[in-house]
N, C-alpha and C. Protein backbone atom coordinates (compact mmCIF):
# COMPACT_ATOMS: atom_id res chain seq x y z
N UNK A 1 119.15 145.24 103.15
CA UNK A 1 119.43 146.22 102.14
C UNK A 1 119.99 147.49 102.80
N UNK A 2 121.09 147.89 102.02
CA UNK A 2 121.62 149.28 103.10
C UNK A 2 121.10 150.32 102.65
N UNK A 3 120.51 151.39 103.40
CA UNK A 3 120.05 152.40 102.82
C UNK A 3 120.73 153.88 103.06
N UNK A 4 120.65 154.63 102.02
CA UNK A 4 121.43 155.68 101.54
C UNK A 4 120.69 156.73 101.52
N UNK A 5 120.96 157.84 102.24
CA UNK A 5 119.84 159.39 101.99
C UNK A 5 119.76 159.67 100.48
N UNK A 6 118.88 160.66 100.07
CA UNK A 6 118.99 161.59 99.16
C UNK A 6 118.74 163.14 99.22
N UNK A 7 119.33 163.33 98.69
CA UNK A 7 119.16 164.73 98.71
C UNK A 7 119.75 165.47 100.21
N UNK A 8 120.67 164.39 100.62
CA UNK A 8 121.34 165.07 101.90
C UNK A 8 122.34 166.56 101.98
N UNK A 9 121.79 166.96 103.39
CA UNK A 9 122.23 168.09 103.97
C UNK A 9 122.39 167.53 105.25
N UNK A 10 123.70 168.87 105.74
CA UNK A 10 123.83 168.88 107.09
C UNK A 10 123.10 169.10 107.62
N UNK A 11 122.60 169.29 109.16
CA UNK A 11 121.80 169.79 110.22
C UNK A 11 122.29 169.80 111.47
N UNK A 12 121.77 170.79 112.09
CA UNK A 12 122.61 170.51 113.62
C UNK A 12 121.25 169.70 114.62
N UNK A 13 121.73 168.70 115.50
CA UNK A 13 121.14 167.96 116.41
C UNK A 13 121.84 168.34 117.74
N UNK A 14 120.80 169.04 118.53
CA UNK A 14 121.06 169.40 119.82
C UNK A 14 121.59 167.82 120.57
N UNK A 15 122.59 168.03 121.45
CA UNK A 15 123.07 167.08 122.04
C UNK A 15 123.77 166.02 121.49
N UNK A 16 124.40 166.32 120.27
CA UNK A 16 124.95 165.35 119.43
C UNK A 16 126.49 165.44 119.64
N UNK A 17 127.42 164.47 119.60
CA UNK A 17 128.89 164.86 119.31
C UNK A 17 129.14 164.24 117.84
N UNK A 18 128.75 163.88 116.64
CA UNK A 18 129.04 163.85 115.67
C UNK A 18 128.20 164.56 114.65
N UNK A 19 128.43 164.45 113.75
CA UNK A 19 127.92 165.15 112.51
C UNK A 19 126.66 164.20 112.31
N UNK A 20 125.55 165.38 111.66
CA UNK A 20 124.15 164.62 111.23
C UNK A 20 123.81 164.80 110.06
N UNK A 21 123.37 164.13 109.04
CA UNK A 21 122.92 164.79 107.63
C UNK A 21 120.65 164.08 107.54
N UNK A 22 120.29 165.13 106.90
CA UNK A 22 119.04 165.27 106.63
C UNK A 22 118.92 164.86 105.72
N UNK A 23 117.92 164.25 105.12
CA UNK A 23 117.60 163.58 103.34
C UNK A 23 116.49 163.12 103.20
N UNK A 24 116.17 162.57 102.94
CA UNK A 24 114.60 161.39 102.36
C UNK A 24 115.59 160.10 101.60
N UNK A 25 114.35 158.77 102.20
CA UNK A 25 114.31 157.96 101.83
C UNK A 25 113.13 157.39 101.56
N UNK A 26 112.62 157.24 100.72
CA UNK A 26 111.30 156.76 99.72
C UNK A 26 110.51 158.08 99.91
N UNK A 27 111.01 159.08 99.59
CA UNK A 27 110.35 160.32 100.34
C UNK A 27 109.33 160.44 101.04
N UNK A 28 110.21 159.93 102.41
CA UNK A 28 110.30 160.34 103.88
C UNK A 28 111.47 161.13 104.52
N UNK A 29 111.31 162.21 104.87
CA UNK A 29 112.70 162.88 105.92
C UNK A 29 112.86 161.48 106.58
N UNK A 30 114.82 161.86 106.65
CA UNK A 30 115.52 160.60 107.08
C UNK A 30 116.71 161.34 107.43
N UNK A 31 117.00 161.08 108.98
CA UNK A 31 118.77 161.33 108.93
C UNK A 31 119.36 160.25 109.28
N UNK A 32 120.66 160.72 109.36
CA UNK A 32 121.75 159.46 109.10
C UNK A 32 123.01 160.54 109.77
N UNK A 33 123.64 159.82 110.61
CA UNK A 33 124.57 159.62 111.39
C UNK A 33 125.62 158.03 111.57
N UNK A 34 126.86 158.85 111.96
CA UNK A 34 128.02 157.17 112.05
C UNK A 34 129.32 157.57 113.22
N UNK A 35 128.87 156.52 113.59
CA UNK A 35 129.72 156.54 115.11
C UNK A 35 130.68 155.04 114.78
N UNK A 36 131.11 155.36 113.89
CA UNK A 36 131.79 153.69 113.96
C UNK A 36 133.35 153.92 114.60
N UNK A 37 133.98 155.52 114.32
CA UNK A 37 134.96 155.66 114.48
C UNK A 37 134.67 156.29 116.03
N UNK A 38 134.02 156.34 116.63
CA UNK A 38 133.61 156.99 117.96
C UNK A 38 132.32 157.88 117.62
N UNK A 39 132.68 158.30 118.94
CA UNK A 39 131.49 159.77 119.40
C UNK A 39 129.86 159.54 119.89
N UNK A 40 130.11 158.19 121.10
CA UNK A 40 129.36 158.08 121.59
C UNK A 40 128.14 157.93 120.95
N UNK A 41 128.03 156.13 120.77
CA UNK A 41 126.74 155.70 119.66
C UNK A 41 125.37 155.99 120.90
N UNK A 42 125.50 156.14 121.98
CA UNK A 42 124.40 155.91 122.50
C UNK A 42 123.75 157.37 122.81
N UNK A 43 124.27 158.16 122.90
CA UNK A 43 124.41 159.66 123.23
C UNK A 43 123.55 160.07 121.83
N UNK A 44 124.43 159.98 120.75
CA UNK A 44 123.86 160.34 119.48
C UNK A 44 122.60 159.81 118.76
N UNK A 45 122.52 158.49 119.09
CA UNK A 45 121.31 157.83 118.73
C UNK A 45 119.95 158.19 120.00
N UNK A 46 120.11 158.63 120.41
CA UNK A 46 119.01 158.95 122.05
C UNK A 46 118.56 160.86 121.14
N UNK A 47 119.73 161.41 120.72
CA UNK A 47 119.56 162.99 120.39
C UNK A 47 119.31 162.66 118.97
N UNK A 48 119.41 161.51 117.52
CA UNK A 48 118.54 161.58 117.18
C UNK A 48 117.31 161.08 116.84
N UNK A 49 117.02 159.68 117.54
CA UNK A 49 115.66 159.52 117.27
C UNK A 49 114.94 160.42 118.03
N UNK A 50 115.27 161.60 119.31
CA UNK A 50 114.50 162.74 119.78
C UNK A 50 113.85 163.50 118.27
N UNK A 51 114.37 163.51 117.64
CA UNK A 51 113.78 164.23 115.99
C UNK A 51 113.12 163.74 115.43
N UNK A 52 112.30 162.51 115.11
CA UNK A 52 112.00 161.72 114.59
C UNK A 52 110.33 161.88 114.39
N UNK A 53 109.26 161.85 113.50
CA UNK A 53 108.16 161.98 113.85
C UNK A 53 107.81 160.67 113.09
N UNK A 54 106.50 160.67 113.13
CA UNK A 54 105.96 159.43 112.81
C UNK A 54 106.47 158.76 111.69
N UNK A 55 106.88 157.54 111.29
CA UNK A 55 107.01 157.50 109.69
C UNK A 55 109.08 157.36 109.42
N UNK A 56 109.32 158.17 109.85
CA UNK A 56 110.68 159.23 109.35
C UNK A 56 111.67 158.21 110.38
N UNK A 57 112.67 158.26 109.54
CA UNK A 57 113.93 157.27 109.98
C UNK A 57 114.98 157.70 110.36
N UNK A 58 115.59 156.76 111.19
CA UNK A 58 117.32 157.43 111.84
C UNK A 58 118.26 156.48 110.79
N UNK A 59 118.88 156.53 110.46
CA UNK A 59 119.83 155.42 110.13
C UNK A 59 121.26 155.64 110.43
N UNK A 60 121.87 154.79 110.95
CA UNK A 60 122.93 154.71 112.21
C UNK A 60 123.86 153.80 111.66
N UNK A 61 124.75 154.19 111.46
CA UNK A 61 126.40 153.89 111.04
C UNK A 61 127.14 153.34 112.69
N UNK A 62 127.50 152.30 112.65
CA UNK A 62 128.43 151.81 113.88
C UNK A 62 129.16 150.50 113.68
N UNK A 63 130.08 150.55 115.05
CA UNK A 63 130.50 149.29 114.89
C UNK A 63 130.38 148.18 114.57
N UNK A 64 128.78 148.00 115.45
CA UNK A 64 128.20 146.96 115.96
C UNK A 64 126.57 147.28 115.95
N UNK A 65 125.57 146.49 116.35
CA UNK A 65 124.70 146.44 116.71
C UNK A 65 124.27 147.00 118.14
N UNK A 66 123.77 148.26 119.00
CA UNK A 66 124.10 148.30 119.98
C UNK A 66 122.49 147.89 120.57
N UNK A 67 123.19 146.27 121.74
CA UNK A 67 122.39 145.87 121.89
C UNK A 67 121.51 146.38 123.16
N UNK A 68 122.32 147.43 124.05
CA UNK A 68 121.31 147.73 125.47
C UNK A 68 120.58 149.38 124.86
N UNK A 69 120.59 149.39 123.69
CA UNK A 69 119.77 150.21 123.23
C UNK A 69 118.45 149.90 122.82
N UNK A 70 118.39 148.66 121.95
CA UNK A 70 117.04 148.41 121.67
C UNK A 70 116.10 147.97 122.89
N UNK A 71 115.97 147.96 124.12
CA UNK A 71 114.83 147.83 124.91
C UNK A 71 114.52 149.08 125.53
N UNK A 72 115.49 150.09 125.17
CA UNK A 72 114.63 151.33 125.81
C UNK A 72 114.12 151.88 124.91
N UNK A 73 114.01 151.62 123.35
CA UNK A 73 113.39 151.88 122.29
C UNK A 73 112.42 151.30 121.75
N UNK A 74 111.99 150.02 122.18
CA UNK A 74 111.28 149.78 121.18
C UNK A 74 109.62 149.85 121.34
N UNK A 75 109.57 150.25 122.82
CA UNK A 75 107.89 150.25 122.65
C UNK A 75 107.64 151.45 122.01
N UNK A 76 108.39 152.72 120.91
CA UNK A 76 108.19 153.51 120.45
C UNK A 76 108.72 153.31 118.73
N UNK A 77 109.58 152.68 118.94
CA UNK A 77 110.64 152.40 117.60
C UNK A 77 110.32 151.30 116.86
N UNK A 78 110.38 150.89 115.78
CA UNK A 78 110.62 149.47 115.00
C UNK A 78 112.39 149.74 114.92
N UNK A 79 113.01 149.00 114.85
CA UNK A 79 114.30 148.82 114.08
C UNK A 79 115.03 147.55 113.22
N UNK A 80 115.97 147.74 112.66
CA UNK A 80 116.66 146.74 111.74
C UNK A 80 118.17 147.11 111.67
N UNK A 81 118.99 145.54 111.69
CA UNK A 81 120.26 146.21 111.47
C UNK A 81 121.15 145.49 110.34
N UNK A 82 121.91 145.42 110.29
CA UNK A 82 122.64 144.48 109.25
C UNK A 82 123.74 145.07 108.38
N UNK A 83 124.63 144.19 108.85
CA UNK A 83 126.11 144.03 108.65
C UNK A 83 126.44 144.55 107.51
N UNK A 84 127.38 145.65 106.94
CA UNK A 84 127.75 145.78 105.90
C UNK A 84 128.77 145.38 105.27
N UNK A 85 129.27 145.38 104.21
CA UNK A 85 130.31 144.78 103.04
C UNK A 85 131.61 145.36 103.76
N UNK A 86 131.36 146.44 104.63
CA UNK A 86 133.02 146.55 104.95
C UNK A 86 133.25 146.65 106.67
N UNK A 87 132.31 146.09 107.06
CA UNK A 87 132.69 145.43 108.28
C UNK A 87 132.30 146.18 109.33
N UNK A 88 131.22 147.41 109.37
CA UNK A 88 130.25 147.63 109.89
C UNK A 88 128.88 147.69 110.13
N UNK A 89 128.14 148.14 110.73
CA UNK A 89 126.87 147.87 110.95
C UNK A 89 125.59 148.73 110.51
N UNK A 90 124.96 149.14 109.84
CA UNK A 90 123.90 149.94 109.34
C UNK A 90 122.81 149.72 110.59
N UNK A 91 122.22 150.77 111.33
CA UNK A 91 120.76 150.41 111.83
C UNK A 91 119.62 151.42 111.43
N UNK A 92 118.43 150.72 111.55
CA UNK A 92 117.85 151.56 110.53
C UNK A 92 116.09 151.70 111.34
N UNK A 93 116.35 153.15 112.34
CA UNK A 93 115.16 152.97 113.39
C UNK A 93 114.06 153.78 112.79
N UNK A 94 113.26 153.48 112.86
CA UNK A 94 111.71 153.80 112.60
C UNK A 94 110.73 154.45 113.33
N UNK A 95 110.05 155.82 113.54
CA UNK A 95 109.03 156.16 114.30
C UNK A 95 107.76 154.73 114.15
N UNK A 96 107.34 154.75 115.28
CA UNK A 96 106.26 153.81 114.86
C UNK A 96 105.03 154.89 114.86
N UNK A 97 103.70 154.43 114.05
CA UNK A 97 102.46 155.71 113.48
C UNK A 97 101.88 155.31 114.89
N UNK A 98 100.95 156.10 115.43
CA UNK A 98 100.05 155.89 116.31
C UNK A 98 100.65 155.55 117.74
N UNK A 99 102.00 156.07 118.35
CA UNK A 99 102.30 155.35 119.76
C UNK A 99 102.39 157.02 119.84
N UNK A 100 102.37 156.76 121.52
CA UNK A 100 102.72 158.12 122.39
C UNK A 100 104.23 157.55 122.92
N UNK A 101 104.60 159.15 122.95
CA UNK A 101 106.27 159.61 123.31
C UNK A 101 105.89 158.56 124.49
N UNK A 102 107.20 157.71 124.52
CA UNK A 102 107.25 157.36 126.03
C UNK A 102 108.79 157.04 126.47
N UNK A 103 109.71 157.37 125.27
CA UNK A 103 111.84 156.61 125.64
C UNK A 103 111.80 158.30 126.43
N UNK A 104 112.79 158.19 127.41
CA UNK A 104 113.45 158.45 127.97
C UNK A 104 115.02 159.18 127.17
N UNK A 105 114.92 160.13 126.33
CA UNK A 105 116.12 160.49 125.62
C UNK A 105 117.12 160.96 126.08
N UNK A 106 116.79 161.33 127.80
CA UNK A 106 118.09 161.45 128.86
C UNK A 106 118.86 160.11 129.15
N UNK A 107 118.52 159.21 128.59
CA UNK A 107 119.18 157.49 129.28
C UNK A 107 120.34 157.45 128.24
N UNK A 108 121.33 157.91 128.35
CA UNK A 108 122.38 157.66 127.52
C UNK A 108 123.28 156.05 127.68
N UNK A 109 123.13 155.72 129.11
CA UNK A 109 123.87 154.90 129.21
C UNK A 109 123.77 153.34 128.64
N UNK A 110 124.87 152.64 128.67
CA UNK A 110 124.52 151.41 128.08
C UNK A 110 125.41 150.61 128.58
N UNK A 111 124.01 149.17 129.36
CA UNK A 111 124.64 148.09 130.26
C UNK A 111 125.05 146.57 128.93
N UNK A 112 124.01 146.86 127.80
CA UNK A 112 124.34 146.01 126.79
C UNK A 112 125.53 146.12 125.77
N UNK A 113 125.92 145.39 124.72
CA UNK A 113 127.22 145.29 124.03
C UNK A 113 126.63 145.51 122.60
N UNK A 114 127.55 144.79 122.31
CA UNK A 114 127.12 144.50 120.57
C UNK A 114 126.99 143.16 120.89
N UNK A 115 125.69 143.53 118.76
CA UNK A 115 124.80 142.14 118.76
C UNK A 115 125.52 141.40 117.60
């Protein structure tokens, strides 16, 4: 299912090169960002799940699935992704309740591809 903010606003995200918008989804704060046309998916997704508190979602517009991202995320993150109607990718990352900080939000780089 693709999911859509409400009640979105801009915000600025330290360390970001694209645009970020703020909203709720099932009212939960939720932002949403899209790198499909560029601007460094791994850079932007590292600066914003840094925002993220328990509960509260990133949802990520891209090409692809980026796959050498999900293992430096997930002993903190749940995520989901899935293909949209016009030929990109929705991902949709999750604070998990009850874990301690432990990603690394300086690791920008990425040895994996798309999934």
């Amino acid at each position: 299912m693709i999911i859509e903010l409400e009640n979105k606003q801009d915000v600025v995200v330290p360390n970001a090169t694209v645009d970020f918008l703020k909203g709720n989804v099932e009212s939960k704060t939720a932002y949403s960002f899209d790198t499909s046309n560029g601007g460094h998916p791994m850079v932007n997704a590292m600066a914003g799940l840094a925002l993220l508190g328990a509960g509260e979602k990133l949802i990520m517009t891209n090409h692809c699935a980026p796959m050498g991202l999900f293992p430096k995320i997930e002993s903190e993150f749940d995520y989901t992704y899935e293909d949209m109607p016009n030929g990109l990718t929705q991902i949709v990352f999750t604070k998990k309740t009850g874990v301690e900080s432990s990603t690394d939000f300086s690791s920008t780089s990425c040895s994996g591809g798309c999934g």
